[in-house]
C-alpha atoms as a PDB file:
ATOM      1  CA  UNK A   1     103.558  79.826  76.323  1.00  0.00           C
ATOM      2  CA  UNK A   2     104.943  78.097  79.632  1.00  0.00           C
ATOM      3  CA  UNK A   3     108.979  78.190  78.276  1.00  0.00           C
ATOM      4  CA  UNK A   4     108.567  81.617  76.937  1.00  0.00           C
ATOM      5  CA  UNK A   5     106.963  82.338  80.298  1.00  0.00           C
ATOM      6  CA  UNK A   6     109.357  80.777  82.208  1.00  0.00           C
ATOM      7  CA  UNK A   7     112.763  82.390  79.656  1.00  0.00           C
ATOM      8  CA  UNK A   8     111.091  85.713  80.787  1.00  0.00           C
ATOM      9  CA  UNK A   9     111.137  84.931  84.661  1.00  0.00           C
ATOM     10  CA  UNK A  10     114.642  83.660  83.526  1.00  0.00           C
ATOM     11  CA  UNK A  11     116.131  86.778  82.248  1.00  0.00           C
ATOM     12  CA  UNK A  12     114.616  89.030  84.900  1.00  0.00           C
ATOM     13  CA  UNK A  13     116.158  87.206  88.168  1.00  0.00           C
ATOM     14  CA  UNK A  14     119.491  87.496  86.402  1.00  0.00           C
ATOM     15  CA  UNK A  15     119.221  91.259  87.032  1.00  0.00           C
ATOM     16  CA  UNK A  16     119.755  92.823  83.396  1.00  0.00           C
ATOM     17  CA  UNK A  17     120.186  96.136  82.540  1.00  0.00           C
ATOM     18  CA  UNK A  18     117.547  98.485  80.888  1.00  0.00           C
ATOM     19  CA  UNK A  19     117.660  97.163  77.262  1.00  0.00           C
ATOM     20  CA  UNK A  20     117.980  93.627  78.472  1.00  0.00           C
ATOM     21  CA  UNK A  21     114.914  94.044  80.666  1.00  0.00           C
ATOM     22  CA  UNK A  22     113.058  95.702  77.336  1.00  0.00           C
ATOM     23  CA  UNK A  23     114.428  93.190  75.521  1.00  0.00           C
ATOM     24  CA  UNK A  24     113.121  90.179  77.684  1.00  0.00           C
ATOM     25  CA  UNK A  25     109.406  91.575  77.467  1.00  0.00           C
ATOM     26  CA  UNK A  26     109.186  92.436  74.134  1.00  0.00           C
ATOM     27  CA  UNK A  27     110.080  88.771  73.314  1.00  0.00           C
ATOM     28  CA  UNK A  28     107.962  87.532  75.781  1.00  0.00           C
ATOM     29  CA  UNK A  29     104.850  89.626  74.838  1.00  0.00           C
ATOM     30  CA  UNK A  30     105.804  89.134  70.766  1.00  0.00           C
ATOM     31  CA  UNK A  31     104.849  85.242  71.745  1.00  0.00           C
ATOM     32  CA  UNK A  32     101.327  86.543  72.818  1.00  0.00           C
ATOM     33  CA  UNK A  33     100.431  88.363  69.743  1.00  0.00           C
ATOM     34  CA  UNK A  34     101.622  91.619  71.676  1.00  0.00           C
ATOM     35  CA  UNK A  35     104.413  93.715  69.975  1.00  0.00           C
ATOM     36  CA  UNK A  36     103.902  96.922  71.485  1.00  0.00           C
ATOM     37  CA  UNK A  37     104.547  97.836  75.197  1.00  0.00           C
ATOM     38  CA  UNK A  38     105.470 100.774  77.835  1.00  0.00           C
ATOM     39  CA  UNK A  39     106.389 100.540  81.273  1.00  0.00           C
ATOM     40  CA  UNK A  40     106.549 104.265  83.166  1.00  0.00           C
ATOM     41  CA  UNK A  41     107.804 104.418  86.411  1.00  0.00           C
ATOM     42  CA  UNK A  42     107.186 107.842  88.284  1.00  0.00           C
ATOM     43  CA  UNK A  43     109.005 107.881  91.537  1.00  0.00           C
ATOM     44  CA  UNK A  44     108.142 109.641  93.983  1.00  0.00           C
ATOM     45  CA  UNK A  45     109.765 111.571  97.241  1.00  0.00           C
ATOM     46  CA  UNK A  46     113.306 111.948  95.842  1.00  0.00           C
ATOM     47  CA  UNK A  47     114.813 113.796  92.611  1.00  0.00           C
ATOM     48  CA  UNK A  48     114.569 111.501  90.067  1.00  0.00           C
ATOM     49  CA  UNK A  49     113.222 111.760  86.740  1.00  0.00           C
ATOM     50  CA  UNK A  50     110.438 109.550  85.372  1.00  0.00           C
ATOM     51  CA  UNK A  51     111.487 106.780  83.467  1.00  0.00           C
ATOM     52  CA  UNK A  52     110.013 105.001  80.539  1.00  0.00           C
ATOM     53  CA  UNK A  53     110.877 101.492  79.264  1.00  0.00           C
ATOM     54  CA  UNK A  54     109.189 101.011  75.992  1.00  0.00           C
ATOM     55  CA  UNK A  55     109.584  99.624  72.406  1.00  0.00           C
ATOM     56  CA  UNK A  56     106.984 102.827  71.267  1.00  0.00           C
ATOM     57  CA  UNK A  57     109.222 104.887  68.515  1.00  0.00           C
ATOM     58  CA  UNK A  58     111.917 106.617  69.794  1.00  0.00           C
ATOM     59  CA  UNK A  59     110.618 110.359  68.625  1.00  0.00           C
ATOM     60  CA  UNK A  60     107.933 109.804  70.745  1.00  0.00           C
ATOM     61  CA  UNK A  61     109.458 108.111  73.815  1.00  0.00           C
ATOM     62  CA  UNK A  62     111.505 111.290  73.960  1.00  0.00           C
ATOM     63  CA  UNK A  63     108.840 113.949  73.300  1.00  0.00           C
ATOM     64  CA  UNK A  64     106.572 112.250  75.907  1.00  0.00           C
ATOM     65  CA  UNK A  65     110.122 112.324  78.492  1.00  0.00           C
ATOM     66  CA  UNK A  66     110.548 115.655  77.119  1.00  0.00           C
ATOM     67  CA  UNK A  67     106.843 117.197  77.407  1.00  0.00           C
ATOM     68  CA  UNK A  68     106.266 115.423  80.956  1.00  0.00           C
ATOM     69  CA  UNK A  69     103.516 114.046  79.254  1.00  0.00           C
ATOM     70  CA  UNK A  70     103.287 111.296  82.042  1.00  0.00           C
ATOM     71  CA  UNK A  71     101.271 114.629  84.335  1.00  0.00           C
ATOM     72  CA  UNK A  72      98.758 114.683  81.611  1.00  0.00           C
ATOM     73  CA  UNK A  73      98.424 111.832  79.864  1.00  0.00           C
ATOM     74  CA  UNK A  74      94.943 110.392  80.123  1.00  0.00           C
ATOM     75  CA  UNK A  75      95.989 106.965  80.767  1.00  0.00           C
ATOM     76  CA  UNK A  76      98.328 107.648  83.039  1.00  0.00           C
ATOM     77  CA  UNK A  77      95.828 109.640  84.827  1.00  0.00           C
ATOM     78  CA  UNK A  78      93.239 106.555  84.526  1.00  0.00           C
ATOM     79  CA  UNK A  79      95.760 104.865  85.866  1.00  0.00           C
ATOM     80  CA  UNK A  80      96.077 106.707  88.999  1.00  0.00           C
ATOM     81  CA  UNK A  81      92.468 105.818  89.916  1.00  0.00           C
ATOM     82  CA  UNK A  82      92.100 102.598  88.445  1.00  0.00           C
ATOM     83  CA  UNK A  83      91.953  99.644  90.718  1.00  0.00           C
ATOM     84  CA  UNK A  84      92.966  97.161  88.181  1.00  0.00           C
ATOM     85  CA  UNK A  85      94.079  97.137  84.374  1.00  0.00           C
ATOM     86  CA  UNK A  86      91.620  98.682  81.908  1.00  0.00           C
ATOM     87  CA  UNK A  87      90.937  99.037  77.666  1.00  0.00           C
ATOM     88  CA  UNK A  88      91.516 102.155  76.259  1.00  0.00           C
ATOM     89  CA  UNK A  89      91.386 104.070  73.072  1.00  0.00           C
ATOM     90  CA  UNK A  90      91.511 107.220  71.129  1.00  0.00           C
ATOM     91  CA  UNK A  91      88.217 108.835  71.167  1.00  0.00           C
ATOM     92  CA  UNK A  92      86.253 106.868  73.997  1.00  0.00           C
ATOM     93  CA  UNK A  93      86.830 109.271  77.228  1.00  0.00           C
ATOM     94  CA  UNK A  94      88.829 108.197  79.832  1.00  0.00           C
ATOM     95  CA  UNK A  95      87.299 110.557  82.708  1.00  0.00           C
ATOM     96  CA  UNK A  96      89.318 113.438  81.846  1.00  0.00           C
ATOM     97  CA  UNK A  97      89.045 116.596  80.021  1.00  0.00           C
ATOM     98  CA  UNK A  98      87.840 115.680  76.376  1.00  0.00           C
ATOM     99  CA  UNK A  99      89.426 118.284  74.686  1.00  0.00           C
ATOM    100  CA  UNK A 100      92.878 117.380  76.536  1.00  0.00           C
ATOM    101  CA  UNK A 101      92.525 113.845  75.968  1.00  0.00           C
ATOM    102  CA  UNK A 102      91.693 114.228  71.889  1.00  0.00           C
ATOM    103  CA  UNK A 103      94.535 116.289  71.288  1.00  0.00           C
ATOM    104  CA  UNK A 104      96.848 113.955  73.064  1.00  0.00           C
ATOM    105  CA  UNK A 105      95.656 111.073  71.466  1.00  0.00           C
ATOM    106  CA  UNK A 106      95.844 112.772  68.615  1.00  0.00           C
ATOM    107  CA  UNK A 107      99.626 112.865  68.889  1.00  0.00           C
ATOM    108  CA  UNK A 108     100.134 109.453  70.173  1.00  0.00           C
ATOM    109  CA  UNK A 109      98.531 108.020  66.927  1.00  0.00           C
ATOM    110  CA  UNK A 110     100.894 109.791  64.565  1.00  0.00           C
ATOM    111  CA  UNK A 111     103.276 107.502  66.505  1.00  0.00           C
ATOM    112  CA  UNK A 112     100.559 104.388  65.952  1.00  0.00           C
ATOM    113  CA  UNK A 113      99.719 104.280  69.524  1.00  0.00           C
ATOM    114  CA  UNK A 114      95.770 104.124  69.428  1.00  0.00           C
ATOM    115  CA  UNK A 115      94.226 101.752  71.813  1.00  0.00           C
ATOM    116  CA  UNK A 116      95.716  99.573  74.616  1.00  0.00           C
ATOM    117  CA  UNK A 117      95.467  98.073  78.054  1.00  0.00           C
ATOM    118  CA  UNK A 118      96.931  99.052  81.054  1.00  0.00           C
ATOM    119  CA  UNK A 119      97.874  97.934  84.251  1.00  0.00           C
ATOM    120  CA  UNK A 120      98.059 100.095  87.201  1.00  0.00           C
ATOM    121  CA  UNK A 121     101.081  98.601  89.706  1.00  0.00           C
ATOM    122  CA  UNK A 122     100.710  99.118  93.627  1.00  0.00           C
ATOM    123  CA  UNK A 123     103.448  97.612  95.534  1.00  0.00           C
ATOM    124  CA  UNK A 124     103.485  99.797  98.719  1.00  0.00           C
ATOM    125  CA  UNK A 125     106.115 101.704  97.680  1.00  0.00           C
ATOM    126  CA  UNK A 126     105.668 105.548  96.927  1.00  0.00           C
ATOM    127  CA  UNK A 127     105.823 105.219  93.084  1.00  0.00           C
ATOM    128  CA  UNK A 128     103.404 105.304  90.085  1.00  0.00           C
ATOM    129  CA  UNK A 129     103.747 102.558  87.803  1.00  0.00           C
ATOM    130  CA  UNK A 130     101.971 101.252  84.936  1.00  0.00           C
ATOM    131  CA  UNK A 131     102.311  98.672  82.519  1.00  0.00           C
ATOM    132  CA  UNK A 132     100.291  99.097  78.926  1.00  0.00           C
ATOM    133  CA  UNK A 133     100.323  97.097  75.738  1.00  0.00           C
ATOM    134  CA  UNK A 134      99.446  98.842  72.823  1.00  0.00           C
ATOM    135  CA  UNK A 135      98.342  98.629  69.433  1.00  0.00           C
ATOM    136  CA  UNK A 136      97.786 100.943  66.638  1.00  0.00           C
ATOM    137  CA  UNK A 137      94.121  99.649  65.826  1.00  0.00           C
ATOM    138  CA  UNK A 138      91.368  97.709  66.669  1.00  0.00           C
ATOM    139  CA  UNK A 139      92.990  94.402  65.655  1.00  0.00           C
ATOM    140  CA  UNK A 140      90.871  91.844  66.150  1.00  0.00           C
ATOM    141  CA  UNK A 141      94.207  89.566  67.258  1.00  0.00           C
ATOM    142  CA  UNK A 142      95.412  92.403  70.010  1.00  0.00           C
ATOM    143  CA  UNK A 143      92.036  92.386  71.708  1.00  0.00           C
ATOM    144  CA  UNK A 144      91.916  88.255  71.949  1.00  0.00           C
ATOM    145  CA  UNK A 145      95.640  88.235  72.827  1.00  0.00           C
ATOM    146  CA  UNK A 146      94.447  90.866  75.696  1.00  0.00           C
ATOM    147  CA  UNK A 147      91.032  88.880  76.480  1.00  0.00           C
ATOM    148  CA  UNK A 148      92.714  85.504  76.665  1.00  0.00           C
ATOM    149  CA  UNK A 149      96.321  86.264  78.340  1.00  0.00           C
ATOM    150  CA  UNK A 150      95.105  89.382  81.322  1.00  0.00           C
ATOM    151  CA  UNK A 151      95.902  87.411  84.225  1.00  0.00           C
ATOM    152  CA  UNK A 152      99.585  86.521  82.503  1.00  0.00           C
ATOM    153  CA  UNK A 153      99.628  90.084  81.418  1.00  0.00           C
ATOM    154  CA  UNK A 154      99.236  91.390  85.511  1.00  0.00           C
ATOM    155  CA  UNK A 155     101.870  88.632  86.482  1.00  0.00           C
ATOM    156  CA  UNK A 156     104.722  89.848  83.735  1.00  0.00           C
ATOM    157  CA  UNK A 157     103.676  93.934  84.535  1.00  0.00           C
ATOM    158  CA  UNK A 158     104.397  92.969  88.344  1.00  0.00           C
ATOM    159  CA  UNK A 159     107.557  90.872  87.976  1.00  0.00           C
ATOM    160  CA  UNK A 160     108.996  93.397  85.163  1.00  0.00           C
ATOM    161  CA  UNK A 161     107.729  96.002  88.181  1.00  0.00           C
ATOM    162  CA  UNK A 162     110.296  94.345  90.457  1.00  0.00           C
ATOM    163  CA  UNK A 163     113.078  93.785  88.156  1.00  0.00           C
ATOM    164  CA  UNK A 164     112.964  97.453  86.837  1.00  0.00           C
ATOM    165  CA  UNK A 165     112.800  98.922  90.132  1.00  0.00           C
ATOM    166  CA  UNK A 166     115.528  97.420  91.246  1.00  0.00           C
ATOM    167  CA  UNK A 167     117.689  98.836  87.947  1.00  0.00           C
ATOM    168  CA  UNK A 168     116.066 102.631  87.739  1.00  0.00           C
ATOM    169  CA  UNK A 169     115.161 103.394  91.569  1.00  0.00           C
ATOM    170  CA  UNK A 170     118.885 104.887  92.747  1.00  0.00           C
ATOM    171  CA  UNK A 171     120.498 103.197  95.852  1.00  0.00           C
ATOM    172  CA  UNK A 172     120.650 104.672  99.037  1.00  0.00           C
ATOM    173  CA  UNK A 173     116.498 105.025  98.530  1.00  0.00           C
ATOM    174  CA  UNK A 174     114.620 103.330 101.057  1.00  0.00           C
ATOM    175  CA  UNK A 175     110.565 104.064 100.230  1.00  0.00           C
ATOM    176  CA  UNK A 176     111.192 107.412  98.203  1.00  0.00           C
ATOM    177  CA  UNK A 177     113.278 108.675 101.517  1.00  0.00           C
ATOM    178  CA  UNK A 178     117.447 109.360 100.245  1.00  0.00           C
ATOM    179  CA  UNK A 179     119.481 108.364 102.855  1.00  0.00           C
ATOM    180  CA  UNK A 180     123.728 109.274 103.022  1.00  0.00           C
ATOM    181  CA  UNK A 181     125.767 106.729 101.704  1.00  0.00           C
ATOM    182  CA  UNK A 182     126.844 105.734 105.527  1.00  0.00           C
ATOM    183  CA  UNK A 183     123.267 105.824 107.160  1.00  0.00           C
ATOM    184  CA  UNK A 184     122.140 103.098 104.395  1.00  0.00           C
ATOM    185  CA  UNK A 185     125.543 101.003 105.037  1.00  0.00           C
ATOM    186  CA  UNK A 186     124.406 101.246 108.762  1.00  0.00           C
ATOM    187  CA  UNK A 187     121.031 100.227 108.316  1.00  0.00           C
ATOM    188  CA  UNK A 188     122.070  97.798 105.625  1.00  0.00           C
ATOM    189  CA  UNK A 189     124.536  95.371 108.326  1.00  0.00           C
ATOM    190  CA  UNK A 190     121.853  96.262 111.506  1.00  0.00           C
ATOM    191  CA  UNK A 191     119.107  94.407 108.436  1.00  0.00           C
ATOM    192  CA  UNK A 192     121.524  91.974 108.699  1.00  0.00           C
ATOM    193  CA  UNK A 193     121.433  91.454 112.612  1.00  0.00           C
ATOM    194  CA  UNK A 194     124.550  93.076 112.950  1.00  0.00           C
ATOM    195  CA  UNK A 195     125.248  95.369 116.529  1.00  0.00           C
ATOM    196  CA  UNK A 196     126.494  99.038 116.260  1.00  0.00           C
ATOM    197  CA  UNK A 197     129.624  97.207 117.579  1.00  0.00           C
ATOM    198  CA  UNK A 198     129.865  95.463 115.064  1.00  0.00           C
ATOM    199  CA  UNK A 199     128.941  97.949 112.424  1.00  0.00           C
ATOM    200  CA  UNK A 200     131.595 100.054 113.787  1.00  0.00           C
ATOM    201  CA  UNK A 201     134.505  97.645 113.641  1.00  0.00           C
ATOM    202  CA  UNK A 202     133.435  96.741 109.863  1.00  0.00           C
ATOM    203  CA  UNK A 203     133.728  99.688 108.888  1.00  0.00           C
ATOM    204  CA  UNK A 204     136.580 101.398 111.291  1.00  0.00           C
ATOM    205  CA  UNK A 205     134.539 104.025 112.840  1.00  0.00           C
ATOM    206  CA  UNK A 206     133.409 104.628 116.326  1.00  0.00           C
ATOM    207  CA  UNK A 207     130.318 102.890 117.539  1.00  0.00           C
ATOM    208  CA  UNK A 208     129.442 106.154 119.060  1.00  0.00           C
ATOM    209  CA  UNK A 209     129.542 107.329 115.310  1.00  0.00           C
ATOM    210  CA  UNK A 210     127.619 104.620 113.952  1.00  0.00           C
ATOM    211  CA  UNK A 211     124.389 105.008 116.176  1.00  0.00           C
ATOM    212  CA  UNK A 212     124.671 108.764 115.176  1.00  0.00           C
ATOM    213  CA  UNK A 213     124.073 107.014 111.291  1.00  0.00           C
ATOM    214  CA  UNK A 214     120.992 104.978 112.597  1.00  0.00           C
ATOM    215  CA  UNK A 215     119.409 107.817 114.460  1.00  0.00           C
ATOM    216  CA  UNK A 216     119.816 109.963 111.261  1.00  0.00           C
ATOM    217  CA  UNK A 217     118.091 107.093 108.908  1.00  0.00           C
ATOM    218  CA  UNK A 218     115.298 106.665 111.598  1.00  0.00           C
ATOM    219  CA  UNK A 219     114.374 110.510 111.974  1.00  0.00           C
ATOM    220  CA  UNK A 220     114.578 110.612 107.638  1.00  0.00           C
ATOM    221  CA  UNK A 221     112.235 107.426 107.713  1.00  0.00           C
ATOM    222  CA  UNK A 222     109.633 109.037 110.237  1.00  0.00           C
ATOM    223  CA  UNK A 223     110.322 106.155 112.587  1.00  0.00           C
ATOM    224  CA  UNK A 224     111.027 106.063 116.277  1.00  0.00           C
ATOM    225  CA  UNK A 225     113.271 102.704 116.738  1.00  0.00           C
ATOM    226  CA  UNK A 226     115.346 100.840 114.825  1.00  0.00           C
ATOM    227  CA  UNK A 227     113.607  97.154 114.306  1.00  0.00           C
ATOM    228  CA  UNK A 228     110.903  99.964 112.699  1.00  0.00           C
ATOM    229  CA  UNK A 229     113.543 101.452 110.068  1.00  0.00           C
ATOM    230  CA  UNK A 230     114.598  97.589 109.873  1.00  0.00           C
ATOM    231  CA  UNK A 231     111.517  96.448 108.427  1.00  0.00           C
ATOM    232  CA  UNK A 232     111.152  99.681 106.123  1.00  0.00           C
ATOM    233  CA  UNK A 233     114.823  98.831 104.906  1.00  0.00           C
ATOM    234  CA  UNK A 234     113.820  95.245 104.213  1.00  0.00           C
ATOM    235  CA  UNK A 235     110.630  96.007 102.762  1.00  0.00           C
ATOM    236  CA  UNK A 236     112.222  98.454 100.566  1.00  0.00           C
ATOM    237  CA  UNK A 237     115.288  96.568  99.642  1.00  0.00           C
ATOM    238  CA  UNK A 238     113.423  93.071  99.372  1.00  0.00           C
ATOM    239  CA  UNK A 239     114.205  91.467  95.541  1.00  0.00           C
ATOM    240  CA  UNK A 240     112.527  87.899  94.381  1.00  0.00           C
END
């Protein structure tokens, strides 16, 4: 458990891509007894589509994408409210309309997706994100795995969190607000204690020019000064 634990940290601080990051948790979670997982990522704020890392089939995957499932799906919506993670399964009621919920359930466990447990991710940012393992019964080996490993299962959801935000969220996005490619430089070098003065001979424009940049990131941000659109910037931009 600890070196499969510790390959996973591993492979995530090396910043993969998308099917290196799936591949790193599926291995990890195949160790636990776990061999089915989804990690959906609803941003929030700017145009960008909800994303979905997951080893669930790929017919579903895309008829979920396709549907927008993620603004009905009872789990997700469980998710929304839930304080920490929580056991689900087809046919036990999740809060939500009952019809709603048995037809989509329904669907899911053509697919073998019938019961699971999910973890609802706050990090501050303005974002939904949840991480679910799944399993396409009531296997007696998925509920200990589940049981015995949660707290391991809320540290991998929030270190996968991390790692996959970094690779989905677009640059130039500081919390869900799309700056212009030169306000982010900007308020990139001033994160790094650097003077418009500076900024400006950097990047050969006038300093006048450059505080024009910062003012436009600060009103986008909702902030009044710039040690304020500083720490949002940091905050935002902030890896392991």
């Amino acid at each position: 458990m600890h070196d499969a634990f510790q390959r996973f940290v591993d492979r995530l601080t090396a910043r993969p891509d998308i099917t290196s990051l799936g591949d790193a948790l599926g291995e990890a979670l195949s160790t636990l007894d776990i061999h089915s997982y989804a990690y959906l990522l609803i941003p929030a704020g700017v145009r960008v589509a909800t994303c979905l890392i997951s080893n669930y089939p790929p017919a579903w995957k895309a008829h979920y994408l396709a549907s927008r499932y993620e603004a009905i799906d009872p789990v997700i919506l469980a998710a929304r409210k839930a304080l920490r993670g929580f056991a689900w399964e087809a046919g036990v009621d999740l809060g939500q309309d009952s019809e709603s919920e048995r037809e989509f359930f329904e669907e899911a466990a053509r697919f073998g997706i019938r019961r699971g447990f999910t973890i609802p991710i706050y990090d501050g940012r303005p974002y939904l994100a949840a991480f679910t393992v799944a399993a396409d019964a009531c296997h007696p080996r998925f509920n200990r795995a589940v049981e015995r490993y949660e707290a391991a299962l809320q540290l991998m959801a929030a270190l996968f969190h991390r790692a996959a935000r970094r690779a989905l969220v677009p640059d130039r996005v500081v919390d869900g607000v799309a700056l212009a490619p030169r306000e982010y430089e900007c308020l990139a070098w001033s994160a790094k204690g650097k003077t418009a003065w500076e900024i400006s001979t950097m990047l050969g424009i006038s300093q006048r020019t450059v505080v024009d940049y910062l003012e436009r990131a600060k009103r986008k941000l909702g902030v009044f000064s710039l040690p304020e659109a500083v720490a949002r910037f940091v905050a935002a931009t902030s890896g392991f």
